[in-house]
Structure formats: C-alpha cells, structure tokens
PDB file of N, CA and C in Angstrom:
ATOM      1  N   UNK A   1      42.024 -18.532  34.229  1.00  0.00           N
ATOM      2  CA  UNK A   1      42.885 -19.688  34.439  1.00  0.00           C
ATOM      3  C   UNK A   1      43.936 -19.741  33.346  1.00  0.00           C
ATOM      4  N   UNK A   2      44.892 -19.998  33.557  1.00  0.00           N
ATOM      5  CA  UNK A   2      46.631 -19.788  32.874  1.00  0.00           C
ATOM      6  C   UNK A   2      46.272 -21.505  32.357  1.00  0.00           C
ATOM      7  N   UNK A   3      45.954 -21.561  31.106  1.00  0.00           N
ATOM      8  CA  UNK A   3      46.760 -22.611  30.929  1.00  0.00           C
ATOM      9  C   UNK A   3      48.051 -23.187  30.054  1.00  0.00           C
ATOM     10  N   UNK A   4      48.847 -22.523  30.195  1.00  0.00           N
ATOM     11  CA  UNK A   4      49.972 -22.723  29.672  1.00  0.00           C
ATOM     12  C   UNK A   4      51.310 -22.856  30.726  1.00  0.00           C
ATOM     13  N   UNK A   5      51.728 -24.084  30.298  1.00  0.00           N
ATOM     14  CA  UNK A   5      52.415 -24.787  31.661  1.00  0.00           C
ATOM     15  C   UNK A   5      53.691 -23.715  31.869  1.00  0.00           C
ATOM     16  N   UNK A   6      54.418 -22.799  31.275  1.00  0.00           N
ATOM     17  CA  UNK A   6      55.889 -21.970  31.075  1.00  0.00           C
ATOM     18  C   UNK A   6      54.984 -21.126  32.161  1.00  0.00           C
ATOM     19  N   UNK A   7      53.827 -20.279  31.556  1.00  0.00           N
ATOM     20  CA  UNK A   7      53.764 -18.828  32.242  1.00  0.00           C
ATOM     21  C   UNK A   7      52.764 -18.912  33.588  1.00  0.00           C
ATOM     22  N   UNK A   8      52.567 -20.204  33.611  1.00  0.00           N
ATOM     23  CA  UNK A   8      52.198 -20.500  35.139  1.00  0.00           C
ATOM     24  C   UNK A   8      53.363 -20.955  36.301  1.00  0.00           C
ATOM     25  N   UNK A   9      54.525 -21.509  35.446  1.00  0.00           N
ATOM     26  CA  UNK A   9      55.580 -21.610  36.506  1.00  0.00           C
ATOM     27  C   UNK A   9      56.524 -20.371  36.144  1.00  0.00           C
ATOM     28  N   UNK A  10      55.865 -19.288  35.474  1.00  0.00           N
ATOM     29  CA  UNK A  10      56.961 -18.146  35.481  1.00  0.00           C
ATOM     30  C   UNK A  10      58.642 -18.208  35.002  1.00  0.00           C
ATOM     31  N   UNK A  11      58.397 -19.001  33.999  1.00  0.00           N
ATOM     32  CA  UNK A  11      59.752 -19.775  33.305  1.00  0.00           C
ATOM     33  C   UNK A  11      59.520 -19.972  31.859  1.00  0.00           C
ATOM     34  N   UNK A  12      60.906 -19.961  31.058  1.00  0.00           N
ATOM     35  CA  UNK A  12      60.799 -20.255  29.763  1.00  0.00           C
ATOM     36  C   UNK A  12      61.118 -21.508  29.156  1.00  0.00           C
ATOM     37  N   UNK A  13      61.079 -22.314  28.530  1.00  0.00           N
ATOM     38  CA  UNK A  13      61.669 -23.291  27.990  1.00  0.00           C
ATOM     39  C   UNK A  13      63.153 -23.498  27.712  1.00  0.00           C
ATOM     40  N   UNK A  14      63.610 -24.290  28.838  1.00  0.00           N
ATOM     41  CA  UNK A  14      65.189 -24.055  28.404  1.00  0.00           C
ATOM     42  C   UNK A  14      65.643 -25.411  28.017  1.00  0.00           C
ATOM     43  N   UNK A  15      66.537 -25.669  27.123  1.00  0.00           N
ATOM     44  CA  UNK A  15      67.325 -26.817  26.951  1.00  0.00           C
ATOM     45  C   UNK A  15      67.814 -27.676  27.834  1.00  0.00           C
ATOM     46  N   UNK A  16      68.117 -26.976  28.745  1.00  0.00           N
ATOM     47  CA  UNK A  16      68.749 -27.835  29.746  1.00  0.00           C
ATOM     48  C   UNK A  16      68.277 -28.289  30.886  1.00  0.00           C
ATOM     49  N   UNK A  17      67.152 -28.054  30.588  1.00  0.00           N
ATOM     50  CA  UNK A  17      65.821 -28.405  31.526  1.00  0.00           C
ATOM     51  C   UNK A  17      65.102 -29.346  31.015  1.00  0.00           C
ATOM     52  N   UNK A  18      65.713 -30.767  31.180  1.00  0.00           N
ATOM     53  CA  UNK A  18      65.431 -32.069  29.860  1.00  0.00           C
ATOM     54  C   UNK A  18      63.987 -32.913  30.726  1.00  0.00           C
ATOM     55  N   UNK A  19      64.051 -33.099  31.902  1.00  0.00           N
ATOM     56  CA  UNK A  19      62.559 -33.280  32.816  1.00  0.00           C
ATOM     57  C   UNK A  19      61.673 -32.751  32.375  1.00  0.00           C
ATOM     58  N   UNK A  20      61.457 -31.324  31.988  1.00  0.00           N
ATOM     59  CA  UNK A  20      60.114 -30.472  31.563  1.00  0.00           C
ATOM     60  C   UNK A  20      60.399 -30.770  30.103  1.00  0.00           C
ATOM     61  N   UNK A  21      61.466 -30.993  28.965  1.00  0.00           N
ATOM     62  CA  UNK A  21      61.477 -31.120  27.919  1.00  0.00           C
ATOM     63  C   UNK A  21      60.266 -32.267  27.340  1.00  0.00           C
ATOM     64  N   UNK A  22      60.668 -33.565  28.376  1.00  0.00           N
ATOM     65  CA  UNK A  22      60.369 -34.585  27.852  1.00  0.00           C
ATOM     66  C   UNK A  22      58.769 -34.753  28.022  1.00  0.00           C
ATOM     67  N   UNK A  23      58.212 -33.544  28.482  1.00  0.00           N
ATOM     68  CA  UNK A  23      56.372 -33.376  28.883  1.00  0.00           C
ATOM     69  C   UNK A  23      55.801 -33.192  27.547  1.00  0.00           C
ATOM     70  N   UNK A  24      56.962 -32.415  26.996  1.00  0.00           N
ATOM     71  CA  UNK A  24      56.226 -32.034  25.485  1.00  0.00           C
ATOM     72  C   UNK A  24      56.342 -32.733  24.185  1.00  0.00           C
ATOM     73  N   UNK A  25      57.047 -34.227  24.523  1.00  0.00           N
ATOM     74  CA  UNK A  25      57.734 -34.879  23.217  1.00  0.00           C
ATOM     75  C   UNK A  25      56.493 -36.091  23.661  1.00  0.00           C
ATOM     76  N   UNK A  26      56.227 -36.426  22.498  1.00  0.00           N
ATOM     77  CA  UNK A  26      55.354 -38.089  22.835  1.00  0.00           C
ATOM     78  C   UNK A  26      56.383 -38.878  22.629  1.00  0.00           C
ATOM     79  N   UNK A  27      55.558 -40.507  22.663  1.00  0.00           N
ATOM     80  CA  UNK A  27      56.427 -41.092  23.351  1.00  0.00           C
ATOM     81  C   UNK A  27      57.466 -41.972  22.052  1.00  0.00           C
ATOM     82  N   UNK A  28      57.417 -41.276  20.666  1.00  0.00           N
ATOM     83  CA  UNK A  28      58.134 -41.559  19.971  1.00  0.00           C
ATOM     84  C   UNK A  28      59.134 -40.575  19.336  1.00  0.00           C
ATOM     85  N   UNK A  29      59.472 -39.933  20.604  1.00  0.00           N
ATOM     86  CA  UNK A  29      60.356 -38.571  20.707  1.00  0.00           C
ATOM     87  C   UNK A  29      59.516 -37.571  19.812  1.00  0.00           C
ATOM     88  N   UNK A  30      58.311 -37.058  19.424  1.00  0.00           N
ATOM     89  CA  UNK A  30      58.315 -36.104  18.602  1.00  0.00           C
ATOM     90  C   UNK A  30      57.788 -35.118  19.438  1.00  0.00           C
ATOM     91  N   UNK A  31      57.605 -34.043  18.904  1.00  0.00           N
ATOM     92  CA  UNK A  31      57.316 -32.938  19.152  1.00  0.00           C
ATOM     93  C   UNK A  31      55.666 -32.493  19.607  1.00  0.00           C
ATOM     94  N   UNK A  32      55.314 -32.696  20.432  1.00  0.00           N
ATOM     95  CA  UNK A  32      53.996 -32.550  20.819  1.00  0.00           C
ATOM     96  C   UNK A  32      53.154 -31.189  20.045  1.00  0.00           C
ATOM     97  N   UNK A  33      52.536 -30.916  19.508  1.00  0.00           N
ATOM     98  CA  UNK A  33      51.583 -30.122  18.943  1.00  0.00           C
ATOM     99  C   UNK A  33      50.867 -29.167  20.206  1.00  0.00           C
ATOM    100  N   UNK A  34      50.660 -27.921  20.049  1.00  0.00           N
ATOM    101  CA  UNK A  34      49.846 -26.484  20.844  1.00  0.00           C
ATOM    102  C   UNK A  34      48.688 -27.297  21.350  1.00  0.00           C
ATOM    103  N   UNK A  35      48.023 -27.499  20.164  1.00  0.00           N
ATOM    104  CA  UNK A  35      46.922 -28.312  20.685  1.00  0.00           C
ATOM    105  C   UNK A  35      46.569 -29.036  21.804  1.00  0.00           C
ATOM    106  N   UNK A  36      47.897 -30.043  21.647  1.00  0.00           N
ATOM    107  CA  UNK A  36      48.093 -31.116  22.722  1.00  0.00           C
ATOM    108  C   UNK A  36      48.822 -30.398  24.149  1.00  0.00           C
ATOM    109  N   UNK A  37      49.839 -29.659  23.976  1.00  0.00           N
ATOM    110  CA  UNK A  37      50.155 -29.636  24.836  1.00  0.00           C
ATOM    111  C   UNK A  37      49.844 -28.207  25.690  1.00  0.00           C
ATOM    112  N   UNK A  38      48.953 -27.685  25.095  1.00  0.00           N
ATOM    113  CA  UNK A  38      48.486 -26.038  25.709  1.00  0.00           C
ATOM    114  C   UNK A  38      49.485 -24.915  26.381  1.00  0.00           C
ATOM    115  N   UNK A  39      50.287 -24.577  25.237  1.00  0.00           N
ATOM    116  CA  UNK A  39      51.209 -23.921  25.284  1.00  0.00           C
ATOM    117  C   UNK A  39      50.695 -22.817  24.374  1.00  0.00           C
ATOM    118  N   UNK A  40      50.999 -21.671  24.903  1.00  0.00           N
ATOM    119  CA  UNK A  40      50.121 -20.417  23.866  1.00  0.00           C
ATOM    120  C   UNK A  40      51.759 -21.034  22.908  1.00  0.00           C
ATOM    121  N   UNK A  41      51.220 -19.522  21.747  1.00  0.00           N
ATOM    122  CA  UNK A  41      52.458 -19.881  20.413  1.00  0.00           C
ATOM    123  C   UNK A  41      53.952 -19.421  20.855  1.00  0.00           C
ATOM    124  N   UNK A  42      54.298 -18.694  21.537  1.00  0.00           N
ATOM    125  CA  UNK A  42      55.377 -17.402  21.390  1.00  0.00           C
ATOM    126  C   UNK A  42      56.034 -18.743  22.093  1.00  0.00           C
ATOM    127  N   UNK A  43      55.528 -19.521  23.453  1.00  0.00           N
ATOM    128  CA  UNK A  43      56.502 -20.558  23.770  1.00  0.00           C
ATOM    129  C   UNK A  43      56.821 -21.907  23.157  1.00  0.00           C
ATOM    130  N   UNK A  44      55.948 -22.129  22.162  1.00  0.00           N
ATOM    131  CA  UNK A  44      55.726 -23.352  21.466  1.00  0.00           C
ATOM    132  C   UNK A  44      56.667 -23.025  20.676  1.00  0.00           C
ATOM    133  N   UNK A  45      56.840 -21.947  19.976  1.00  0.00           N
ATOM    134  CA  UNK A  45      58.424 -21.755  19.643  1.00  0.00           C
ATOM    135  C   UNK A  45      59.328 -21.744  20.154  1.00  0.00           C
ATOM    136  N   UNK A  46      59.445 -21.226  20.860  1.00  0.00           N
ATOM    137  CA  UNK A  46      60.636 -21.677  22.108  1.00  0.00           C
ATOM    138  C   UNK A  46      61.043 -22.850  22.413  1.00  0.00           C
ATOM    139  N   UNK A  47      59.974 -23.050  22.876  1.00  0.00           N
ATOM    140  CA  UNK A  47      59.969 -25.012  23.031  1.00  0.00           C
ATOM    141  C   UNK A  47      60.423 -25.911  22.068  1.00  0.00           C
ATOM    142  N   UNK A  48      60.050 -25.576  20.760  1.00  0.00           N
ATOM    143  CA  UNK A  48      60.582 -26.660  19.831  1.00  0.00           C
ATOM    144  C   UNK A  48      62.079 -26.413  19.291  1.00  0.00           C
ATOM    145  N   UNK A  49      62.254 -25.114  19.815  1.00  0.00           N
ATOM    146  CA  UNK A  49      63.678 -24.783  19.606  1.00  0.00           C
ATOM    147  C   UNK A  49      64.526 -25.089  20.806  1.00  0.00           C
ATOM    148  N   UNK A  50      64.599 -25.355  21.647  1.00  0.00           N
ATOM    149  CA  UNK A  50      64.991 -25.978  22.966  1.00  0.00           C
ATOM    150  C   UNK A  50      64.594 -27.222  22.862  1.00  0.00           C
ATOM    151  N   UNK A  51      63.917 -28.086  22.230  1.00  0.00           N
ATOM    152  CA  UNK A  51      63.960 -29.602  21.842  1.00  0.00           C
ATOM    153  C   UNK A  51      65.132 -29.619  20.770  1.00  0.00           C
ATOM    154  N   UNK A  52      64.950 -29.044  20.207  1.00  0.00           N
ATOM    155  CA  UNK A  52      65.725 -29.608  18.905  1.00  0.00           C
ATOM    156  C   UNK A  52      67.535 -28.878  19.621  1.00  0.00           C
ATOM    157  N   UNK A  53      67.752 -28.229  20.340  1.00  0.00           N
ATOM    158  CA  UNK A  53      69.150 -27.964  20.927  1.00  0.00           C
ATOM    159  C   UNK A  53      69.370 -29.073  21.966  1.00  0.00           C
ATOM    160  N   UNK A  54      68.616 -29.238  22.411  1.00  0.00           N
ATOM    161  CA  UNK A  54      68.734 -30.428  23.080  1.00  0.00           C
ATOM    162  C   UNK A  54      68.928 -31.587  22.384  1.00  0.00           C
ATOM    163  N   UNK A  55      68.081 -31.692  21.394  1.00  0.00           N
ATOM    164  CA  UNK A  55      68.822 -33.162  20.500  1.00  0.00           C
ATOM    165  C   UNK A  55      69.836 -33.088  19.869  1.00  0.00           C
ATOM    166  N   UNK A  56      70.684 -31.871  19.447  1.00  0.00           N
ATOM    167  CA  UNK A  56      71.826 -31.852  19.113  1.00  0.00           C
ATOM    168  C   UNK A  56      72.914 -32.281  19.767  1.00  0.00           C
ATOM    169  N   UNK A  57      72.526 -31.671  21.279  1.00  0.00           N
ATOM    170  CA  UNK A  57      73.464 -32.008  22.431  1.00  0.00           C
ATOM    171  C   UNK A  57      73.874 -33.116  22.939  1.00  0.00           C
ATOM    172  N   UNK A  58      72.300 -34.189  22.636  1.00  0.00           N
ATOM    173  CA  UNK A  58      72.144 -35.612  23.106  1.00  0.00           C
ATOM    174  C   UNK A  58      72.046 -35.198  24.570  1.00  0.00           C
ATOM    175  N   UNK A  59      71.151 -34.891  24.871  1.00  0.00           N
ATOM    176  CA  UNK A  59      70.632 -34.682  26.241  1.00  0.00           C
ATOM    177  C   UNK A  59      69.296 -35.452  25.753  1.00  0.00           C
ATOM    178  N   UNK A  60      68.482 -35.554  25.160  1.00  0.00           N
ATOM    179  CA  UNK A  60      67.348 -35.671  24.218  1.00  0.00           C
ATOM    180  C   UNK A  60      68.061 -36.964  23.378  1.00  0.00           C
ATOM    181  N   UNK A  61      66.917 -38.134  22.823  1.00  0.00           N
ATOM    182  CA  UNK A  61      67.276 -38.869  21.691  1.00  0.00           C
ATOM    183  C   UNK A  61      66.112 -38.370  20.914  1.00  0.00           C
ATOM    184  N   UNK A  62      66.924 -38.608  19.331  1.00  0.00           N
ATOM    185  CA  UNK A  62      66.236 -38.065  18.354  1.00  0.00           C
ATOM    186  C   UNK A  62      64.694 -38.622  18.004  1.00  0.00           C
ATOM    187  N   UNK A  63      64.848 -40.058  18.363  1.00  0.00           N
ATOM    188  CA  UNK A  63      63.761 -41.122  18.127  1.00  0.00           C
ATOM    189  C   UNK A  63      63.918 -41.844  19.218  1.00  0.00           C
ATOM    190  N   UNK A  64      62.344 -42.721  19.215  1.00  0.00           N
ATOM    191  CA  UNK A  64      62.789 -43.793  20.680  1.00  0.00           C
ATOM    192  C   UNK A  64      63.332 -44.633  20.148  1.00  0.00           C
ATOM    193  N   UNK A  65      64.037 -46.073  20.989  1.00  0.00           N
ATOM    194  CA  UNK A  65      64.255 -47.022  20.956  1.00  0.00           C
ATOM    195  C   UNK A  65      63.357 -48.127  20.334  1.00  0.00           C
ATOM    196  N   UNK A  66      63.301 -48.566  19.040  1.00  0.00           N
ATOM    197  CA  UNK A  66      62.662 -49.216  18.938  1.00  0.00           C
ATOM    198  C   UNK A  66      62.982 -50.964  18.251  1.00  0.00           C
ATOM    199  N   UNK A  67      62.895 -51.723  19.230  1.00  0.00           N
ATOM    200  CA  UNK A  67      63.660 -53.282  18.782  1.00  0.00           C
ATOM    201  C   UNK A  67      63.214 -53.854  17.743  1.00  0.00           C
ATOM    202  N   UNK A  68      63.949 -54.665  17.229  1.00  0.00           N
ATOM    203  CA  UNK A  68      63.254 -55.191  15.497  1.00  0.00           C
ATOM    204  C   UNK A  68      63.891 -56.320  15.743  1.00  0.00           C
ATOM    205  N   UNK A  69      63.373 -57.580  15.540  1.00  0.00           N
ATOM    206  CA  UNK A  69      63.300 -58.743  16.243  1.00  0.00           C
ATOM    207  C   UNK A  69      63.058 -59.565  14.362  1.00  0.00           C
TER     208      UNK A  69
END
C-alpha cells in the first residue's frame, strides 16, 4: 500500500496546484511535518519548496488570519 499522497496520484508537488498545497499546511498556515502528512522525504522536499513559492507569489498566505479584538 502507497502511502504517500504525490506517488499514488502519479504527480509532483507543484506550486500552482494551491488545492493540494493547502492539504499539507495546518490550519495556521504552517508546514505540516512527514509524520503528519505521510509523504516519503524526496517529496516533502518538494513540497515545502512549492509552499514556500507559493507564498512568495501570494497564491498561499504566509499566516492565517487572526482577529485581535
């Protein structure tokens, strides 16, 4: 059993693919951990490098929204 979500849909982590981006960020924009998100390593690099091009781009926010009242 494949569990790594890229090489079961036969795809790499791309930037501009901000729907599948946002599977791997929790929900205070960070970067989800291997652990958590069962990604072997070679794409977990990938991945966090295609998050972080994406937050350059602002396709991605860097942090969530958070109100201060």
């Amino acid at each position: 059993m494949i569990k790594d979500y890229f090489e079961k849909a036969g795809t790499t982590p791309d930037y501009k693919d901000v729907d599948t981006l946002t599977k791997f960020v929790s929900s205070r924009m960070r970067i989800v951990s291997r652990d958590r998100s069962g990604v072997n390593a070679k794409n977990q690099r990938k991945l966090s490098k295609a998050i972080k091009h994406a937050r350059y781009l602002a396709l991605l926010p860097f942090t969530s929204y958070q109100k201060t009242e």
